[in-house]
Each structure stands twice: as C-alpha cells, then as structure tokens.
N, C-alpha and C. Protein backbone atom coordinates (compact mmCIF):
# COMPACT_ATOMS: atom_id res chain seq x y z
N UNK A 1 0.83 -1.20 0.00
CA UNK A 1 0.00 0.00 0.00
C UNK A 1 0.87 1.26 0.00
N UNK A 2 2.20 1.85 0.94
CA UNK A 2 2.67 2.24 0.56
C UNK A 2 3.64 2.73 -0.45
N UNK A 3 3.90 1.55 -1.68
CA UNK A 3 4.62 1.91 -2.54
C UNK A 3 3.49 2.66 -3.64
N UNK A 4 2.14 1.98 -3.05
CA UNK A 4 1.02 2.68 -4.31
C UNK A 4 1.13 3.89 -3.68
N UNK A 5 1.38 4.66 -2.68
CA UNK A 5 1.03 5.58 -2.19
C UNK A 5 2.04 6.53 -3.07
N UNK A 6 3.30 5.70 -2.64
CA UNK A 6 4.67 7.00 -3.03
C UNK A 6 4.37 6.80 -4.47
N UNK A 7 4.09 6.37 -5.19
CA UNK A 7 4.38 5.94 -6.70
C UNK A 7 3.07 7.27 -7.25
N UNK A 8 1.83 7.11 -6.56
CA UNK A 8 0.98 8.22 -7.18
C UNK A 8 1.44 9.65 -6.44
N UNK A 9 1.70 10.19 -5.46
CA UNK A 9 2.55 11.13 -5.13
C UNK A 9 3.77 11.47 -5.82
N UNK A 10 4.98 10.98 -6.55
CA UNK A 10 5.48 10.85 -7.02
C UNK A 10 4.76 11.45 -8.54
N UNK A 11 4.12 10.61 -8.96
CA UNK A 11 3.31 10.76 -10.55
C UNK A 11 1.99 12.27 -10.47
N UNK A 12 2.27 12.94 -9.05
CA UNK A 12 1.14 13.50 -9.22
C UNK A 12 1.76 15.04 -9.80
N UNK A 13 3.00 15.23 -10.05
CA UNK A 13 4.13 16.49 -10.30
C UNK A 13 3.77 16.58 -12.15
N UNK A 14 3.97 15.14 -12.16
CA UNK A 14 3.89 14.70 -13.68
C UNK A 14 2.98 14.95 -14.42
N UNK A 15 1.55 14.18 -13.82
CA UNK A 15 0.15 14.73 -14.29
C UNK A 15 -0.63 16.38 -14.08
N UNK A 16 0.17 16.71 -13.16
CA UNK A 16 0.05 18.19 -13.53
C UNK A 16 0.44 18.95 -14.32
N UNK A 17 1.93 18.45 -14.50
CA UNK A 17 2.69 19.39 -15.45
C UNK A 17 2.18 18.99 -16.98
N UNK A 18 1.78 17.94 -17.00
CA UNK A 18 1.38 17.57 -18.38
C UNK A 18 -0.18 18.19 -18.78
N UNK A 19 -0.98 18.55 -17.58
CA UNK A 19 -2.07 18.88 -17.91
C UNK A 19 -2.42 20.33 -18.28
N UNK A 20 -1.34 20.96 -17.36
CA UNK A 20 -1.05 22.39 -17.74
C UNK A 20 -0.55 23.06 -18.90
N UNK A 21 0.32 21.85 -19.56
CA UNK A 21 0.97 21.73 -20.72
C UNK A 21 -0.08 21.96 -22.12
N UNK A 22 -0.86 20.50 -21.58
CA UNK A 22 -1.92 21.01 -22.73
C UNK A 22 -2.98 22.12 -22.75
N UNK A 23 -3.19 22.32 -21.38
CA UNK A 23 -4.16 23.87 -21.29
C UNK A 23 -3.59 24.84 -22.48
N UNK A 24 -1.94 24.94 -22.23
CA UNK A 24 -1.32 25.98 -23.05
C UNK A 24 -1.43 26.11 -24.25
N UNK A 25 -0.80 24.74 -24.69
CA UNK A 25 -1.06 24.28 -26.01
C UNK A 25 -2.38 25.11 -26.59
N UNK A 26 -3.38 24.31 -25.49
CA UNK A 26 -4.96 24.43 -26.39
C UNK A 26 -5.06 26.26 -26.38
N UNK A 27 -4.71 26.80 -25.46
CA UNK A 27 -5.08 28.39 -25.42
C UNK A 27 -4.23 28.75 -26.39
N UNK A 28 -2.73 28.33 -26.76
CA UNK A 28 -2.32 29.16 -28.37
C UNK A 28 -2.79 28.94 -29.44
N UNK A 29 -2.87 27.97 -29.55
CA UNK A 29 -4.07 27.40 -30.98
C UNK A 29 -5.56 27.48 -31.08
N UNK A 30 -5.95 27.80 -29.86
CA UNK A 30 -7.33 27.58 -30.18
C UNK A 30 -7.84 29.45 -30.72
N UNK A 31 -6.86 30.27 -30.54
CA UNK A 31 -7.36 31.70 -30.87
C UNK A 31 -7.31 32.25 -32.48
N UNK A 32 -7.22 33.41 -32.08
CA UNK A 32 -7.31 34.20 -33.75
C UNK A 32 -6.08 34.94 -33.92
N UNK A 33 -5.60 34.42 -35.45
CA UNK A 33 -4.36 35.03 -35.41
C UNK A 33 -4.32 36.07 -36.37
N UNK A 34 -3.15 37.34 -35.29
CA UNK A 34 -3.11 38.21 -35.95
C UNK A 34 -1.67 38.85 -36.13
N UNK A 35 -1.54 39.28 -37.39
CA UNK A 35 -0.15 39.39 -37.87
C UNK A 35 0.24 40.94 -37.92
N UNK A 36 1.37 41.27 -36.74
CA UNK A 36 1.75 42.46 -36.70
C UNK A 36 3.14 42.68 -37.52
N UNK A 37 3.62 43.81 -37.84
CA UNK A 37 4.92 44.48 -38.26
C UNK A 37 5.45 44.92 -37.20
N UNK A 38 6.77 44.11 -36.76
CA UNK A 38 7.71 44.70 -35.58
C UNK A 38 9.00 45.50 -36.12
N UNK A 39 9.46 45.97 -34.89
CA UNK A 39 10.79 46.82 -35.18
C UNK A 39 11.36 46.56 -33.93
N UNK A 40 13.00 46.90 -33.80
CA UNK A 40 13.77 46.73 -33.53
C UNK A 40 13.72 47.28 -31.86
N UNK A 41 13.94 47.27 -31.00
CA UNK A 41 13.58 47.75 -29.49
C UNK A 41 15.04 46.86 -28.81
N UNK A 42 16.07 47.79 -28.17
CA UNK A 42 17.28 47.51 -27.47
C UNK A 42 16.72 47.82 -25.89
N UNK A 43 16.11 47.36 -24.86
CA UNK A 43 16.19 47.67 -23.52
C UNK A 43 17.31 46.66 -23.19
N UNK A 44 18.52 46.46 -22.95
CA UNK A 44 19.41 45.43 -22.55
C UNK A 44 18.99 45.06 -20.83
N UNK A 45 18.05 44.16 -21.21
CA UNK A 45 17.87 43.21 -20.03
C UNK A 45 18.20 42.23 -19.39
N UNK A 46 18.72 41.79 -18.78
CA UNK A 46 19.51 40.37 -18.20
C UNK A 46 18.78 39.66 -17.38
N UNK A 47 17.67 40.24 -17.44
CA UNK A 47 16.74 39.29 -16.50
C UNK A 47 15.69 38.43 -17.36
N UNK A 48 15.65 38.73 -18.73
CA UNK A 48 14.55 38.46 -19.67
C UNK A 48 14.86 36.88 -20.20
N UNK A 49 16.15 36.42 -20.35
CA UNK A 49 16.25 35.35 -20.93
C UNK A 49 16.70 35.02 -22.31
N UNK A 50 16.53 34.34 -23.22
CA UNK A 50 16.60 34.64 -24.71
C UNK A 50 15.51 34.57 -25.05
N UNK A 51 15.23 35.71 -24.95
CA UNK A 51 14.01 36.27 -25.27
C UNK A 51 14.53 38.21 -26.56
N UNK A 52 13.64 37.72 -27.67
CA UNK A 52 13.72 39.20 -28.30
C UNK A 52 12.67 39.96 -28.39
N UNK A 53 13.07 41.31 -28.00
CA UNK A 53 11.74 42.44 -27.61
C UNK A 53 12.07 43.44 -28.77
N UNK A 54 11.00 43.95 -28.97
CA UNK A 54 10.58 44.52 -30.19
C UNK A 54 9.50 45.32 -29.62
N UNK A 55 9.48 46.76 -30.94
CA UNK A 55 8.23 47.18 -30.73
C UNK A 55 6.87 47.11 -31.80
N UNK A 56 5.89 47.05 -31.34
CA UNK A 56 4.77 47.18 -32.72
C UNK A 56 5.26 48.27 -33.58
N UNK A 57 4.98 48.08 -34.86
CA UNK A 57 5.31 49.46 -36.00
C UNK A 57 3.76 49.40 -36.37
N UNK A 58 2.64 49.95 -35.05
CA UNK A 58 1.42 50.02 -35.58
C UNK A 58 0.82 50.40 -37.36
N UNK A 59 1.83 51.70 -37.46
CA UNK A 59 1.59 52.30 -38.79
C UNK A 59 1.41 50.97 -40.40
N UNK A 60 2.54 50.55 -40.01
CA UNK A 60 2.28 48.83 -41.06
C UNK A 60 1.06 48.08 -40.69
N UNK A 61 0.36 48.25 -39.86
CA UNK A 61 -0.35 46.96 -39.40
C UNK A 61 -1.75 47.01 -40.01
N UNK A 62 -2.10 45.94 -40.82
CA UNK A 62 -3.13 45.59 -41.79
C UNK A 62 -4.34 45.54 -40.86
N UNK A 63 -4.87 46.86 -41.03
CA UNK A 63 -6.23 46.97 -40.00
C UNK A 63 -7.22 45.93 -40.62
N UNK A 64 -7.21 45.30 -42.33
CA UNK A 64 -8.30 44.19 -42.46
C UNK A 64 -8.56 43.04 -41.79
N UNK A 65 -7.54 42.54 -41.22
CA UNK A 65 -7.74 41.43 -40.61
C UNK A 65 -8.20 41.80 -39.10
N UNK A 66 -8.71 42.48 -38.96
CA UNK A 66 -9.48 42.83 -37.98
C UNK A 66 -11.03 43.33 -38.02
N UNK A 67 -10.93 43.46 -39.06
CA UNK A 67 -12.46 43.13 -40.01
C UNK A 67 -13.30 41.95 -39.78
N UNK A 68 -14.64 41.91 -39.36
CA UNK A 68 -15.60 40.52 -39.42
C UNK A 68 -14.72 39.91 -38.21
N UNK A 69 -14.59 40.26 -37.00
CA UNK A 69 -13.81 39.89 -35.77
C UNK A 69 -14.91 39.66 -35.04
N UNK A 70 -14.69 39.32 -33.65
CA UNK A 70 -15.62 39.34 -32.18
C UNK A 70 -15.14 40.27 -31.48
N UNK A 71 -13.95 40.75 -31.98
CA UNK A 71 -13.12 42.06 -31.40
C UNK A 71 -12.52 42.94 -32.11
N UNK A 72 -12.34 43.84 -31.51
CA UNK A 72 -11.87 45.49 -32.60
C UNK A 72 -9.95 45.16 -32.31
N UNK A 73 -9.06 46.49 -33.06
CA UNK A 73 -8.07 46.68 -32.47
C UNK A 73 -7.66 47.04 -31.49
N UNK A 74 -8.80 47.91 -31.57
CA UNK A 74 -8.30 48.82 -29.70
C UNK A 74 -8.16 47.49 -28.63
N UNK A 75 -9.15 46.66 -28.68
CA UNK A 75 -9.75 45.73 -28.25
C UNK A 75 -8.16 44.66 -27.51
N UNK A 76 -7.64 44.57 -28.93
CA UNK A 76 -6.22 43.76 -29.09
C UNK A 76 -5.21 44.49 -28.01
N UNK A 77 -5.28 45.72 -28.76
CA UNK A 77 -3.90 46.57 -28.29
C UNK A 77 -4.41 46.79 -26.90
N UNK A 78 -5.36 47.16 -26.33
CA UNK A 78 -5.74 47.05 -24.38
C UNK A 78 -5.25 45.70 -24.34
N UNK A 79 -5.20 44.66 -24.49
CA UNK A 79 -5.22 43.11 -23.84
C UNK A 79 -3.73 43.35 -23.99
N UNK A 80 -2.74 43.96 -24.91
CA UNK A 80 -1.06 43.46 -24.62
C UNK A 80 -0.87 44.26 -23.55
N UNK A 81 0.30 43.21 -22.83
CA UNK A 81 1.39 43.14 -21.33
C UNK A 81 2.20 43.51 -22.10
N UNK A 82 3.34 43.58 -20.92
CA UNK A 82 4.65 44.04 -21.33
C UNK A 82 5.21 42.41 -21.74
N UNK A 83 4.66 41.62 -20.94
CA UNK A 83 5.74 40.07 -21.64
C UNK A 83 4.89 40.12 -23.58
N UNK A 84 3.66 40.81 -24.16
CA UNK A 84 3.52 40.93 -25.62
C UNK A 84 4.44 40.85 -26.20
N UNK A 85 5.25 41.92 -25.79
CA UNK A 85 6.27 42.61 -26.87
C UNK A 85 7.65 42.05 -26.71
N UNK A 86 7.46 40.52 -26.31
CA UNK A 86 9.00 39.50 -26.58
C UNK A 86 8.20 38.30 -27.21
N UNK A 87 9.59 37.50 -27.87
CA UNK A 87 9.86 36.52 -28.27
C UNK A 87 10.72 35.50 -28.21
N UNK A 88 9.96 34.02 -27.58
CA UNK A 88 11.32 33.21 -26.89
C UNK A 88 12.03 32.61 -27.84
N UNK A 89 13.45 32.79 -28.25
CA UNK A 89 14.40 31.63 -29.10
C UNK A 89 15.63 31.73 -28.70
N UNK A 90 16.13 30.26 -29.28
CA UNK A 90 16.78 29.72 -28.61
C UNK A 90 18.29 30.45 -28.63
N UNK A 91 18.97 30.46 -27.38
CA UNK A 91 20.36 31.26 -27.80
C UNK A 91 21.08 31.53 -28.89
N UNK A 92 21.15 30.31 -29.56
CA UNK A 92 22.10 30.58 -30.70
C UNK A 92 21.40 31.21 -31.53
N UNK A 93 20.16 31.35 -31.83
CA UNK A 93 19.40 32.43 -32.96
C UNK A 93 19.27 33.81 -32.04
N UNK A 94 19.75 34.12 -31.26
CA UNK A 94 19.06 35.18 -30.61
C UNK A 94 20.06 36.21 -30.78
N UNK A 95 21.01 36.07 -30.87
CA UNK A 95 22.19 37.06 -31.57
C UNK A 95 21.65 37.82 -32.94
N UNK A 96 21.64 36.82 -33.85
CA UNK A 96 21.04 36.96 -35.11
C UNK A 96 20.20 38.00 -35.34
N UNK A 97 19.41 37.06 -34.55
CA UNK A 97 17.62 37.73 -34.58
C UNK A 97 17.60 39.36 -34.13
N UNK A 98 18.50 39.65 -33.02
CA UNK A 98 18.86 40.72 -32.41
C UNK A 98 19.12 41.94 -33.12
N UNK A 99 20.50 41.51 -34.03
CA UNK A 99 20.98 42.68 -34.79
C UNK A 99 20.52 42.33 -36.23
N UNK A 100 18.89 41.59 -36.32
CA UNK A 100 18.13 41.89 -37.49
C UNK A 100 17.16 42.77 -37.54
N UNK A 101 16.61 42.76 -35.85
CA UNK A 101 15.58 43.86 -35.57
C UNK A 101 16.36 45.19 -35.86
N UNK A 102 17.87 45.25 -35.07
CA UNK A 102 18.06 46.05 -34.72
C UNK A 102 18.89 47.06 -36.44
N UNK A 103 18.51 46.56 -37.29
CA UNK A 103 19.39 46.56 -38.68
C UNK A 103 18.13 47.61 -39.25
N UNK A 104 17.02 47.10 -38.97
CA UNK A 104 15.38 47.95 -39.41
C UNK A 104 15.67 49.14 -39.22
N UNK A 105 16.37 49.79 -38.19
CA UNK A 105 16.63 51.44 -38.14
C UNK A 105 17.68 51.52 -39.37
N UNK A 106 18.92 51.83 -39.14
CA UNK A 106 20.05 52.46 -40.22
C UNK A 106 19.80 51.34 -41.54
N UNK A 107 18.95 50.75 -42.63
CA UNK A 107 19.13 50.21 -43.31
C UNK A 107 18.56 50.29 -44.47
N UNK A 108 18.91 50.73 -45.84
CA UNK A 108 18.17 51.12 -46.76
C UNK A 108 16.67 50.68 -46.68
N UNK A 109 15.72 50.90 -47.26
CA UNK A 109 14.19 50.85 -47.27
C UNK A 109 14.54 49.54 -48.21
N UNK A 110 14.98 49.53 -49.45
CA UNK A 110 15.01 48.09 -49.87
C UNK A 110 15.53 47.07 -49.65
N UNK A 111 16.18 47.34 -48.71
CA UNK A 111 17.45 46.08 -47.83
C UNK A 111 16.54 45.70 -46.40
N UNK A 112 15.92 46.40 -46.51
CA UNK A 112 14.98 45.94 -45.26
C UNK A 112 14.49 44.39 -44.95
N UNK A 113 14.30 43.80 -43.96
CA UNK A 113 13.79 42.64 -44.12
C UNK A 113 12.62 42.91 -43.09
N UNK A 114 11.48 42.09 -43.58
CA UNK A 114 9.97 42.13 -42.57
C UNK A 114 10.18 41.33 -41.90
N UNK A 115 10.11 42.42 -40.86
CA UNK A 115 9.88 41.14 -39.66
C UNK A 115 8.61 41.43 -38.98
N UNK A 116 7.93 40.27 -38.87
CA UNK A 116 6.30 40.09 -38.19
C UNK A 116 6.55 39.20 -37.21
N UNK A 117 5.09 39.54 -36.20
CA UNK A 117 5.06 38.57 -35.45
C UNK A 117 3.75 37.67 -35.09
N UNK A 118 3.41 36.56 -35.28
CA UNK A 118 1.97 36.22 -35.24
C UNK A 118 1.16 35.87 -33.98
N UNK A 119 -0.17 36.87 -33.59
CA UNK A 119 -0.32 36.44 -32.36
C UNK A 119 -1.26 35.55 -32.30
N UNK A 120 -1.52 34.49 -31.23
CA UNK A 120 -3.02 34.33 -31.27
C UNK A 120 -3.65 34.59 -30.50
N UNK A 121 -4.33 34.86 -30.49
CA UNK A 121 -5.29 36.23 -29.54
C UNK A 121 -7.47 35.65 -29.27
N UNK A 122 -7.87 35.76 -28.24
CA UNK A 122 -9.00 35.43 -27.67
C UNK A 122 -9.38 36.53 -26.93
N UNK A 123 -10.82 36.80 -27.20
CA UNK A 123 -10.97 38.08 -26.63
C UNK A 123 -11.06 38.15 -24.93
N UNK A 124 -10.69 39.01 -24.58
CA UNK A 124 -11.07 38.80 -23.14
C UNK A 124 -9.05 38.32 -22.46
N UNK A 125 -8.41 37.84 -23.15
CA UNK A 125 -7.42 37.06 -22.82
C UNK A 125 -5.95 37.98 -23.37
N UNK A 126 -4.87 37.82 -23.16
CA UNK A 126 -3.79 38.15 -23.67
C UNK A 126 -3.14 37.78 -24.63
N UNK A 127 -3.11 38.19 -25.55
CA UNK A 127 -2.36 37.56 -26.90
C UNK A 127 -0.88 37.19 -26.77
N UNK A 128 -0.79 35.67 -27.53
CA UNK A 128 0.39 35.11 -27.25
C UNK A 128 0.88 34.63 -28.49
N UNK A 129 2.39 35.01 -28.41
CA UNK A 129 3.16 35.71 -29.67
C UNK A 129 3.75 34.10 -29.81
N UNK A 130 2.92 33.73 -31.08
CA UNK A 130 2.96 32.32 -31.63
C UNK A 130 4.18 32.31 -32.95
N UNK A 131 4.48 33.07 -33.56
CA UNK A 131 5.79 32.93 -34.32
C UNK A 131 6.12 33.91 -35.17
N UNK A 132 7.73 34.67 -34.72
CA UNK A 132 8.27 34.96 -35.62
C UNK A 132 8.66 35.12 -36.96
N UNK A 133 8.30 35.52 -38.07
CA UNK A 133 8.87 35.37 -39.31
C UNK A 133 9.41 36.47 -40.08
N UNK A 134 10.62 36.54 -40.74
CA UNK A 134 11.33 36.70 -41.58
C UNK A 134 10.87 36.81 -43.30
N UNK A 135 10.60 38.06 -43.49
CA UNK A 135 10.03 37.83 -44.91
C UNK A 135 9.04 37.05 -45.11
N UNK A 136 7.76 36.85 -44.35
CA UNK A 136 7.09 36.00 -44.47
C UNK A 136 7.24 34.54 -44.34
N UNK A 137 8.11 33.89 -44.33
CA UNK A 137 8.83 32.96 -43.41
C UNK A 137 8.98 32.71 -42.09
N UNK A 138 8.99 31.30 -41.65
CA UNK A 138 9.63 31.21 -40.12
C UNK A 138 10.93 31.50 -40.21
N UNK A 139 11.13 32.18 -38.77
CA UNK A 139 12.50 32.73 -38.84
C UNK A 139 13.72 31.19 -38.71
N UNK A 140 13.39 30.01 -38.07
CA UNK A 140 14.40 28.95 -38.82
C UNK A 140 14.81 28.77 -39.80
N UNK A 141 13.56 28.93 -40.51
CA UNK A 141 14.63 28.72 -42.35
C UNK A 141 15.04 30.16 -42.63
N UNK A 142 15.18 30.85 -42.01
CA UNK A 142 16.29 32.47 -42.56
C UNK A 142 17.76 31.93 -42.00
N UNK A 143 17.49 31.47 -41.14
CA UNK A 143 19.19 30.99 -40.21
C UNK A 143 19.74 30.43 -41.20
C-alpha cells in the first residue's frame, strides 16, 4: 500500500505538469491570429532570458484582418502586457535575430527585411506571440 502511495505522489508532479501543458497548447491554438509588423527595441535586459523584444510598427499593421472579428483593435492593443512585446528563441538564434531587428533602423528601405510577429489572440485574454517570421517565413529557415 505504501509503494502505491509513493508511486501516485510521485506521478502527481507529472500529471500536472502535463495537464497544464496542454491547457497551453490548447489556449495558443485555439485563438485568432493576428499578424503584426515589428521593429527593432534595445532595452538590454539580463533578467529576460533569450528572449527578443521589439516594438509594434502600428503604422504597417493591416487593420483588415481585424475586419468581421468578435473584437476590434483597440480591443487587441488594451489586452497586450509588457511580456507581448517578446519573443522566446533559442540562444544561438538570438544574436542573429537581435541585430536583425536592430538593422530595421540604419538600413536602406530596400534592404529591409519584414519582420512580423503572429499572435493568437481570444478576446477577453492576452495575446500570445505564436511565431516569428522573416520575410514572411519562419524565422528557422532564414538561419
């Protein structure tokens, strides 16, 4: 009886973490995605992680897809936090990724590269910044 005891105590760390796991899962996928134009944002933080922060370049941002919604923009832009305006990857791209945002200021208009970010977003909830891309691309295949 006690090894059933320690064995589900033991397994009960597991079945949580796995259940929480899929909550997440289901809350990024299950929303509406919406595709912003970012720019380049340097706060040098050491507490953030590899994580890249950026700011919205509202002015680019395709007000149609906010058309035939359950929610407006304003709507969007009240629901972002300050964790919105990052993106988690992995160290070795985060250099890269860094002085690509950061290239959007001093860089000819045709040398430019787009960088977006896709959220998925539920009204009522905080939008969560589901992927990076590069020219319309995921930013892996730019590496």
């Amino acid at each position: 009886m006690k090894n059933k005891t320690l064995f589900f105590i033991l397994l009960l760390p597991v079945i949580c973490l796995f259940v929480w796991n899929c909550f997440l899962w289901y809350t990024k996928d299950s929303g509406v995605e919406i595709k912003v134009p970012v720019m380049g944002y340097d706060p040098r933080d050491l507490l953030s992680g590899h994580y890249i922060r950026y700011r919205i370049d509202w002015d680019e941002v395709d007000l149609k897809q906010f058309e035939d919604k359950f929610f407006t923009k304003d709507e969007f832009v009240d629901s972002l936090n300050k964790n919105s305006y990052r993106f988690y990857v992995s160290e070795k791209h985060a250099k890269y990724l860094e002085k690509l945002l950061m290239e959007s200021w001093d860089v000819k208009e045709e040398d430019k590269k787009k960088i977006e970010v896709v959220y998925s977003y539920k009204k009522g909830k905080h939008p969560i910044a589901k992927k990076l891309l590069v020219n319309g691309q995921p930013y892996q295949k730019i590496i």
